[in-house]
C-alpha atoms as a PDB file:
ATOM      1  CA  UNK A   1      11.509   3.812  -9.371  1.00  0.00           C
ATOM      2  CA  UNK A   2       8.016   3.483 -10.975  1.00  0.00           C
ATOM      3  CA  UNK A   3       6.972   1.533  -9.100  1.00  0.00           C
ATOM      4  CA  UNK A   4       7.264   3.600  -5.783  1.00  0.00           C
ATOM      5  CA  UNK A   5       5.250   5.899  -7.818  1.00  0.00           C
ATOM      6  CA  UNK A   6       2.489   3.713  -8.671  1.00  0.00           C
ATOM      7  CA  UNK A   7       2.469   2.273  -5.179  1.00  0.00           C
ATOM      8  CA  UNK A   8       2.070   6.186  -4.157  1.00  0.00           C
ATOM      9  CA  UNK A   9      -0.889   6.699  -6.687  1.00  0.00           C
ATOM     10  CA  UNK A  10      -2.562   4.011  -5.887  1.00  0.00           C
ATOM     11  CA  UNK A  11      -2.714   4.442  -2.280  1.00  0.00           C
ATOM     12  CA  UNK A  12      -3.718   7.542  -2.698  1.00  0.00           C
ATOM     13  CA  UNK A  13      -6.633   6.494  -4.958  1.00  0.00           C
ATOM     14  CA  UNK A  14      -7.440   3.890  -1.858  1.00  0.00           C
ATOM     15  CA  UNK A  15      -7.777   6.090   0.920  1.00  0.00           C
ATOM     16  CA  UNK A  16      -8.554   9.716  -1.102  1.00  0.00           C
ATOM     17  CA  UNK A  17      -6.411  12.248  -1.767  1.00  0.00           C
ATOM     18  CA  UNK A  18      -7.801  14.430   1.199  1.00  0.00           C
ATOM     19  CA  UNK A  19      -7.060  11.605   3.331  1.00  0.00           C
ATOM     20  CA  UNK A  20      -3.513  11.049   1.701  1.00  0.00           C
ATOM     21  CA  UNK A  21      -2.795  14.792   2.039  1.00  0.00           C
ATOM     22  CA  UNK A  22      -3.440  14.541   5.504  1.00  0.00           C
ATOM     23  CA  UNK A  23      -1.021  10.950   5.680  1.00  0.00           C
ATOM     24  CA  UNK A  24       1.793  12.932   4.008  1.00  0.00           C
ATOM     25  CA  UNK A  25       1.136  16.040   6.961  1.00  0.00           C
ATOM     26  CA  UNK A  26       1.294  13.408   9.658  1.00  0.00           C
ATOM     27  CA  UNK A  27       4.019  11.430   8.559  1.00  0.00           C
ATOM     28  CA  UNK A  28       6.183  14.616   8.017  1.00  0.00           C
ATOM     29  CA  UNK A  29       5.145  16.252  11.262  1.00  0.00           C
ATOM     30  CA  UNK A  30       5.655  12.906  13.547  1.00  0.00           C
ATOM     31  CA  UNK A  31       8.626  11.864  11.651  1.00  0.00           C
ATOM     32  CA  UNK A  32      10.628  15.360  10.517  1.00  0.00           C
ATOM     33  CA  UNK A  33      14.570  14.795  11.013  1.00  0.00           C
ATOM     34  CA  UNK A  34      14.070  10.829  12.124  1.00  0.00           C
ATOM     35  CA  UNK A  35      13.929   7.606   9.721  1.00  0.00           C
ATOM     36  CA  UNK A  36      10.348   6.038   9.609  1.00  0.00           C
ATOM     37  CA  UNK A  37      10.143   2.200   9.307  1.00  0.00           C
ATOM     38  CA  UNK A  38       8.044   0.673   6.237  1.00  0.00           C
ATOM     39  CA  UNK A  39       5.911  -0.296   8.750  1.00  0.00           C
ATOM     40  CA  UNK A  40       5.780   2.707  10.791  1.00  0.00           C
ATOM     41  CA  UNK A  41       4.554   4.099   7.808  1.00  0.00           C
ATOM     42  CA  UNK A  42       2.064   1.490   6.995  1.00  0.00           C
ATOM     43  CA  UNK A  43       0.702   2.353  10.263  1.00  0.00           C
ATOM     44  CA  UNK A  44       0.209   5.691  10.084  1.00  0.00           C
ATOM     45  CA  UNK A  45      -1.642   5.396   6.441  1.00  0.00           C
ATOM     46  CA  UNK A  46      -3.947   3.114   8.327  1.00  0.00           C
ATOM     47  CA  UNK A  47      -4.718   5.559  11.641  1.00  0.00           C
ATOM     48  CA  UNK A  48      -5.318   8.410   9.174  1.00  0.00           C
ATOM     49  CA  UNK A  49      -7.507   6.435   6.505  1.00  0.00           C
ATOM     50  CA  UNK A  50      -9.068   4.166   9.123  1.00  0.00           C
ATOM     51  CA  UNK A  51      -9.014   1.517   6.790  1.00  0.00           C
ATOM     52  CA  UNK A  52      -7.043  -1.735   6.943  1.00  0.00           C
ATOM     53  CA  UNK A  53      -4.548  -1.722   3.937  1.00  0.00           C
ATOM     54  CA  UNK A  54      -3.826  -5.577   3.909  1.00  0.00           C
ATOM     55  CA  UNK A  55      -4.448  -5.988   0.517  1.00  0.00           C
ATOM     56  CA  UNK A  56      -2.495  -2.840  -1.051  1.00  0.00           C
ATOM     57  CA  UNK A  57       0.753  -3.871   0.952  1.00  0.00           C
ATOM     58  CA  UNK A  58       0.521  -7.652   0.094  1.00  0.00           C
ATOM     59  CA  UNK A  59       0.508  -6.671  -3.984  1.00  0.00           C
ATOM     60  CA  UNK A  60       2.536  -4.040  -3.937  1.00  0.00           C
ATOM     61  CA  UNK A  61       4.902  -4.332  -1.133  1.00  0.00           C
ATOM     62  CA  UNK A  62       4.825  -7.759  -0.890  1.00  0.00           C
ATOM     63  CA  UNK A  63       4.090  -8.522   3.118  1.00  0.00           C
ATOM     64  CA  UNK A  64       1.655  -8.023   5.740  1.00  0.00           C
ATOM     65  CA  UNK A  65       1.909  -7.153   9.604  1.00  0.00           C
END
């Protein structure tokens, strides 16, 4: 489980936590009462953060798009 948590922390560390606070808005409004894909997800953090997030998935989830 700490490891969800660090993935979490760091993320937000990568993209800033005002930009994180908006990912965790998003993904609740667009996904309320549905199951989100990993990669949904992964896509959303990078529309909101307008970064490409290659590197964070490949260490700590362990694949790429």
């Amino acid at each position: 489980y700490a490891k969800g948590a660090l993935f979490f922390a760091t993320l937000r560390d990568t993209i800033g936590p005002e930009k994180f606070q908006a990912l965790l808005r998003a993904y609740l409004d667009r996904y309320r009462w549905q199951i989100a894909t990993p990669e949904e997800f992964r896509a959303l953090a990078e529309e909101i953060s307008g970064q490409n997030l290659d590197e964070l998935w490949a260490t700590w989830v362990g694949n790429t798009q």
